[in-house]
Protein backbone atom coordinates (compact mmCIF):
# COMPACT_ATOMS: atom_id res chain seq x y z
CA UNK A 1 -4.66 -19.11 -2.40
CA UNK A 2 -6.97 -20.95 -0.40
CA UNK A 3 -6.49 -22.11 3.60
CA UNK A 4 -5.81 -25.82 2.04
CA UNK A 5 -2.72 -24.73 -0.31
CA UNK A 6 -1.05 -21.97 2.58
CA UNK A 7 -1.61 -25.26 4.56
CA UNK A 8 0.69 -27.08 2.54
CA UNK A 9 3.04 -24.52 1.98
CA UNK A 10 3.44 -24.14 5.76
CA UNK A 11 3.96 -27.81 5.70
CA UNK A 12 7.15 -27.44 3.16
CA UNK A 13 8.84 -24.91 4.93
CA UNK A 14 8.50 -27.13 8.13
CA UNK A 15 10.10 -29.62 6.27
CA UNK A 16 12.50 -27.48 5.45
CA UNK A 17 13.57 -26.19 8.79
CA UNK A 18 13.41 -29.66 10.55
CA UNK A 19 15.74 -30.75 8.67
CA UNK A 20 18.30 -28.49 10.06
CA UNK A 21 20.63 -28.75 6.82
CA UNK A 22 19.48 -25.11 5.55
CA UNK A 23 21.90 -22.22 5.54
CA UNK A 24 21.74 -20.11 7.81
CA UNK A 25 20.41 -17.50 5.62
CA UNK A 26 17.44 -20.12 4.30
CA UNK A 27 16.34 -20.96 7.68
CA UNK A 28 15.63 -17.52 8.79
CA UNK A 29 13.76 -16.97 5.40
CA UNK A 30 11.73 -20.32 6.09
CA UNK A 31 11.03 -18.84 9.61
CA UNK A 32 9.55 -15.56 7.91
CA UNK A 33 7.44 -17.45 5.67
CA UNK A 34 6.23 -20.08 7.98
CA UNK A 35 5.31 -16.67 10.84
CA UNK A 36 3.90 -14.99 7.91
CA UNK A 37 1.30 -18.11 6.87
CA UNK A 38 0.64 -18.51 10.58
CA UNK A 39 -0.71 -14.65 10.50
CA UNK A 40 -2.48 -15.59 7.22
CA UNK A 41 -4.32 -17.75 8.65
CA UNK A 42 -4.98 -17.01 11.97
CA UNK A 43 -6.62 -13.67 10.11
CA UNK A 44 -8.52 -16.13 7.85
CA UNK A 45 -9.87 -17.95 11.38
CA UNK A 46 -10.91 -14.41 12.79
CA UNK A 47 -12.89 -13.16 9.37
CA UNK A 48 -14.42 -16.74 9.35
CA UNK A 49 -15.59 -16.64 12.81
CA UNK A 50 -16.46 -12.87 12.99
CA UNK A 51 -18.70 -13.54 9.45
CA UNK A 52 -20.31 -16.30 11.24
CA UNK A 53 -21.06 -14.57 14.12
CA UNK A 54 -22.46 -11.56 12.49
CA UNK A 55 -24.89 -13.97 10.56
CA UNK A 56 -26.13 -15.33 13.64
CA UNK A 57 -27.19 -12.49 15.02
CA UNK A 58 -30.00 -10.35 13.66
CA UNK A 59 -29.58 -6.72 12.59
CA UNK A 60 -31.15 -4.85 15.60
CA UNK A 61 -31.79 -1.55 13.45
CA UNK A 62 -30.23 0.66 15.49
CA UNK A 63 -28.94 4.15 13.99
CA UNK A 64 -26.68 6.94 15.37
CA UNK A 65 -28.51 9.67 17.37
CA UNK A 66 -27.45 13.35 17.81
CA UNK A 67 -26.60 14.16 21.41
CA UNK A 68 -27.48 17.59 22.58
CA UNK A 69 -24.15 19.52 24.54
CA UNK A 70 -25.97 23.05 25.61
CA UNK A 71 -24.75 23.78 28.41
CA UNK A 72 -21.57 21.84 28.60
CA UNK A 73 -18.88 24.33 27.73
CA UNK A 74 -18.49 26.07 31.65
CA UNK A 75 -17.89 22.87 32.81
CA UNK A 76 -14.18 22.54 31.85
CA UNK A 77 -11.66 23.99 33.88
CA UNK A 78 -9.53 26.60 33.20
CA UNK A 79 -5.71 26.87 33.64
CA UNK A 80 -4.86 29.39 36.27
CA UNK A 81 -3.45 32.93 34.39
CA UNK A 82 -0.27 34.02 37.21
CA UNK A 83 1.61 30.49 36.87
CA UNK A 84 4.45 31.55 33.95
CA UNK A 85 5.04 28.04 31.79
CA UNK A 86 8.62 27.19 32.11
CA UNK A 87 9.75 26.63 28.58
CA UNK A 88 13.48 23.97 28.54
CA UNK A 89 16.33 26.17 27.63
């Protein structure tokens, strides 16, 4: 489906629900479907505007590098050996 038909469909079921002659039961499945359309298509907003922001901006080429760590490792700190670790009962 495209944005003009979940449009329309979101249109229906707020028909539907301002009606206020739906049972029970039919307005809480119109509410569903009308939050579920408005996450449709607030996602199709964000892909649309994240796509047209990545095509405005050009590739910069960079690339992952390797980090060196030698020389790390005594940094850490380690736990103290006389404190027993109370365990629940």
């Amino acid at each position: 489906m495209n944005r003009d038909e979940l449009d329309r469909v979101r249109q229906w079921a707020n028909a539907k629900l301002a009606t206020g002659e739906e049972p029970p039961w039919a307005w809480y499945q119109y509410m569903k479907l009308r939050e579920t359309l408005d996450a449709i298509l607030a996602g199709m907003d964000a892909v649309s505007a994240t796509a047209s922001l990545q095509q405005s901006e050009p590739h910069r080429g960079t690339h992952l590098r390797l980090v060196d760590s030698i020389g790390r490792q005594d940094i850490a700190q380690l736990h103290p050996v006389e404190q027993p670790v109370l365990l629940p009962m």
